[in-house]
C-alpha atoms as a PDB file:
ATOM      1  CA  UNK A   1     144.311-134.017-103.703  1.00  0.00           C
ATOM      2  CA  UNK A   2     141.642-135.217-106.385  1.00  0.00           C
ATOM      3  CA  UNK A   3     142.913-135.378-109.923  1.00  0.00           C
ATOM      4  CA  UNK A   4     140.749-134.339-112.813  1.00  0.00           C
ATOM      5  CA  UNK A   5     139.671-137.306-115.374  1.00  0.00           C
ATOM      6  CA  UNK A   6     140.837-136.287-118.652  1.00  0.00           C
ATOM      7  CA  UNK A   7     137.744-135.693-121.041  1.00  0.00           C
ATOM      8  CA  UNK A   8     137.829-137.982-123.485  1.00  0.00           C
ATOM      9  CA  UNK A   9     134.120-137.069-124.991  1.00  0.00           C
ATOM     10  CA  UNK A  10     131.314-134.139-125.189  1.00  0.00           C
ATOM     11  CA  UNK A  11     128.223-133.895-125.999  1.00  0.00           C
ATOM     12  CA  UNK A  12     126.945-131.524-128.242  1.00  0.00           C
ATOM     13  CA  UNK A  13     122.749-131.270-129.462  1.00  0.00           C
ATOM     14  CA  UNK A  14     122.423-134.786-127.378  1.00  0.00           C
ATOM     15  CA  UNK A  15     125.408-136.034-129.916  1.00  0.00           C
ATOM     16  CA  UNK A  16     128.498-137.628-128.273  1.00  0.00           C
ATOM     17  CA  UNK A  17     131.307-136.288-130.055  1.00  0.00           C
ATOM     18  CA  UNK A  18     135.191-137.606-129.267  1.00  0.00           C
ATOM     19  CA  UNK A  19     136.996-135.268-128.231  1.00  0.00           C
ATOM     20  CA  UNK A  20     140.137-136.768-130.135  1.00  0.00           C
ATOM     21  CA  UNK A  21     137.809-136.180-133.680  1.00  0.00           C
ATOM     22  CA  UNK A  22     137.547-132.516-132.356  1.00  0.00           C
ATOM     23  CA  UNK A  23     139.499-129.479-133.953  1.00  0.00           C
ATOM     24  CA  UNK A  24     142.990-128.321-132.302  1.00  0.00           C
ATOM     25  CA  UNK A  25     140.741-124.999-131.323  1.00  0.00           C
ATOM     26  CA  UNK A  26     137.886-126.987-129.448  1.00  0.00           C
ATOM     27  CA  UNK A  27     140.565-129.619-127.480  1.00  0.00           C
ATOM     28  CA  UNK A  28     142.374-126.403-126.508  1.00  0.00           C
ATOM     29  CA  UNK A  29     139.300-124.651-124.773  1.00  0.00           C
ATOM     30  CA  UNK A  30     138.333-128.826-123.785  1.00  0.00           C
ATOM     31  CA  UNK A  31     142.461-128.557-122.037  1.00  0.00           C
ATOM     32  CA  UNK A  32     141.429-125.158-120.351  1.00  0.00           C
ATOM     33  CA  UNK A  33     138.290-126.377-119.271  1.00  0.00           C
ATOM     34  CA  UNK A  34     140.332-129.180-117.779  1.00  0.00           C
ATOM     35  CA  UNK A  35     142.633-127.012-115.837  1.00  0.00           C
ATOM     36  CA  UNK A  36     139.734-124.748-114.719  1.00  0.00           C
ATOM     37  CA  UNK A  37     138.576-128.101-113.119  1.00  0.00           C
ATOM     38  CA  UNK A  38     141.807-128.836-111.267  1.00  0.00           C
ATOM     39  CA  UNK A  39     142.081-125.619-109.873  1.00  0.00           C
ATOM     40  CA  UNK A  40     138.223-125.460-108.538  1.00  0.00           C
ATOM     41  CA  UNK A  41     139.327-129.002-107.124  1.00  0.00           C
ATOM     42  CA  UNK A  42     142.335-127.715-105.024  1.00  0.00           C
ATOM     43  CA  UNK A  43     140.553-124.478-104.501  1.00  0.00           C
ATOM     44  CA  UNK A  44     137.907-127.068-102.743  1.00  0.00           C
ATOM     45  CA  UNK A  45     140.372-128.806-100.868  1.00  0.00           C
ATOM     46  CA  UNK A  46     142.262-125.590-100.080  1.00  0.00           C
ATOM     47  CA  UNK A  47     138.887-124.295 -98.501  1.00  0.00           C
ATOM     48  CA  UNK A  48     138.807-127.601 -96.631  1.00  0.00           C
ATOM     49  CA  UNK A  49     142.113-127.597 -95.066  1.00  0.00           C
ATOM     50  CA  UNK A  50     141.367-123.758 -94.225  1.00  0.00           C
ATOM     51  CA  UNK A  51     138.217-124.175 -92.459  1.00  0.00           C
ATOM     52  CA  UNK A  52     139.680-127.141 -90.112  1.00  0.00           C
ATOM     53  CA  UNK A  53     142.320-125.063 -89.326  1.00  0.00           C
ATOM     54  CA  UNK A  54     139.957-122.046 -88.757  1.00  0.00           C
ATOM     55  CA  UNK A  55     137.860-124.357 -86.331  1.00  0.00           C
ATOM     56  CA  UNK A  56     141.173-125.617 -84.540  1.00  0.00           C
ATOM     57  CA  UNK A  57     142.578-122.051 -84.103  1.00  0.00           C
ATOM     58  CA  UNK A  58     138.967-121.050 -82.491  1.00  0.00           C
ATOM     59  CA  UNK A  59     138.819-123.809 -80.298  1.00  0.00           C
ATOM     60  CA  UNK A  60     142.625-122.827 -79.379  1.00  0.00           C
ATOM     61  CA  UNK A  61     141.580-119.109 -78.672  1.00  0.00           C
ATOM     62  CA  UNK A  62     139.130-120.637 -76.614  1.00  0.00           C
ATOM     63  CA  UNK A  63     140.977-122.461 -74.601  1.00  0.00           C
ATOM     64  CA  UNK A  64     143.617-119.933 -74.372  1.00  0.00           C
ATOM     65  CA  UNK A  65     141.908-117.026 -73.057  1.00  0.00           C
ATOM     66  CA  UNK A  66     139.977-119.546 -70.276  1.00  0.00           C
ATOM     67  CA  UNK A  67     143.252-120.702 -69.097  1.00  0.00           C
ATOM     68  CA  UNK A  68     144.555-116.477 -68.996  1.00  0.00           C
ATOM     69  CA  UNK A  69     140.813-115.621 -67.232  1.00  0.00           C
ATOM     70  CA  UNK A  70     141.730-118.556 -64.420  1.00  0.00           C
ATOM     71  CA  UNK A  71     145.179-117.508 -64.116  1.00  0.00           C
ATOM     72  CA  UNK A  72     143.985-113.765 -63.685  1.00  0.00           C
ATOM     73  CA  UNK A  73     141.314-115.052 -61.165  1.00  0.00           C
ATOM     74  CA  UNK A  74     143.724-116.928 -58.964  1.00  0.00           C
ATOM     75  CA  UNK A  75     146.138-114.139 -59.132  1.00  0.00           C
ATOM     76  CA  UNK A  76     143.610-111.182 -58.127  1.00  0.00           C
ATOM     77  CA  UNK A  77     142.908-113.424 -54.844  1.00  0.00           C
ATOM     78  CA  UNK A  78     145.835-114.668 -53.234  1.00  0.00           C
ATOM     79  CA  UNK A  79     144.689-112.827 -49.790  1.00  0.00           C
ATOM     80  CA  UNK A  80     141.191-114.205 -49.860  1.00  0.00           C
ATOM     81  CA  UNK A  81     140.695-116.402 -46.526  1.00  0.00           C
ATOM     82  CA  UNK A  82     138.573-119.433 -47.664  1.00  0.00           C
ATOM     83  CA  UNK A  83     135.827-120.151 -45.194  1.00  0.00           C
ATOM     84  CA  UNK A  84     135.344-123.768 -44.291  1.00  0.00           C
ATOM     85  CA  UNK A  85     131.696-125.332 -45.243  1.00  0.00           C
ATOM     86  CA  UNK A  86     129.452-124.874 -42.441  1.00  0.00           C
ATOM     87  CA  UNK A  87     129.279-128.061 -40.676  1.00  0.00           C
ATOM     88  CA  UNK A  88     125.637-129.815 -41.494  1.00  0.00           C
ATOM     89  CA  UNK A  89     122.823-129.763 -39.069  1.00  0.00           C
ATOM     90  CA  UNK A  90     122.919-132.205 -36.619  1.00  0.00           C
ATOM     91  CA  UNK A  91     120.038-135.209 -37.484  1.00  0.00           C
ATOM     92  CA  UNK A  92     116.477-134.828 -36.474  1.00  0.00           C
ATOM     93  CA  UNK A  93     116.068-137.569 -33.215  1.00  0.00           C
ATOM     94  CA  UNK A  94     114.720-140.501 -33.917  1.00  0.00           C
ATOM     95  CA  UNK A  95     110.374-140.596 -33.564  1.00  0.00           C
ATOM     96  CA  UNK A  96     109.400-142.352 -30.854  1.00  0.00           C
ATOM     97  CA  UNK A  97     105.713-143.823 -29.762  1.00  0.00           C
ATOM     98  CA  UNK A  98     105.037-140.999 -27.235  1.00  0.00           C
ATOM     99  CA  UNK A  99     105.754-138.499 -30.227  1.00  0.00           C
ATOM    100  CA  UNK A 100     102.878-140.012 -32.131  1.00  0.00           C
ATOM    101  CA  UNK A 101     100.446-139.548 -29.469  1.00  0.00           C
ATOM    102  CA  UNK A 102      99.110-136.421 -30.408  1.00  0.00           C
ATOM    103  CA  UNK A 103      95.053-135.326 -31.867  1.00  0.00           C
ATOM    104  CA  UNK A 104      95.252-135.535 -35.546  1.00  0.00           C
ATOM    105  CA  UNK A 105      92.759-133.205 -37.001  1.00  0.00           C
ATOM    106  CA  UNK A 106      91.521-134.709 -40.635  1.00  0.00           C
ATOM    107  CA  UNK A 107      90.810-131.193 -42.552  1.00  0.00           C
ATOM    108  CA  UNK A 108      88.285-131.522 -46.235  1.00  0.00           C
ATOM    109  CA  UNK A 109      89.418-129.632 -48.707  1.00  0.00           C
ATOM    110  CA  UNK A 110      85.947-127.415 -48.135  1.00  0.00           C
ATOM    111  CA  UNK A 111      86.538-124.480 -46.080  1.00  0.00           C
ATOM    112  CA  UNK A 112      83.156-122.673 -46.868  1.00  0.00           C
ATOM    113  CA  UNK A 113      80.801-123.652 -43.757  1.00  0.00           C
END
């Protein structure tokens, strides 16, 4: 997890100021503000780790509940007589030159006469 630079400055009316030349008062709220910083850091981290996990679990669930749905599928159809494929047509026969002696008729693509 990131660690949070100490500040060691702050600017104030465009002035850098140190914060070691600051008064016990102002360093405490600059420590606080410091801490407020670290925890927003592992609050972002935290919210890292927690949406991976989020998007691990969902993909789990997922998964989970296709595997039950198959299992459910297979189990609600153990009677069910699986037909073979049909077998495929048998192949056209071959053309031969007798086949091609036929009247071709050329038709236009104007029907209107």
């Amino acid at each position: 997890m990131a660690k949070v630079q100490p500040v060691t400055q702050i600017s104030v009316d465009a002035v850098d100021i140190p914060v070691s030349e600051l008064p016990e008062g102002v360093k405490a709220l600059v420590g606080v503000y410091e801490e407020w910083t670290q925890k927003e850091l592992d609050a972002a981290d935290d919210l890292q780790l927690v949406r991976a996990a989020k998007e691990t679990l969902g993909r789990q669930i997922i998964s989970s509940y296709r595997q039950f749905k198959a299992e459910q599928d297979v189990a609600a159809a153990p009677d069910e007589v699986i037909e073979p494929a049909p077998a495929p047509a048998p192949a056209p026969a071959p053309v031969t030159a007798e086949d091609l002696k036929t009247e071709t008729v050329i038709v236009t693509g104007d029907d209107s006469e």
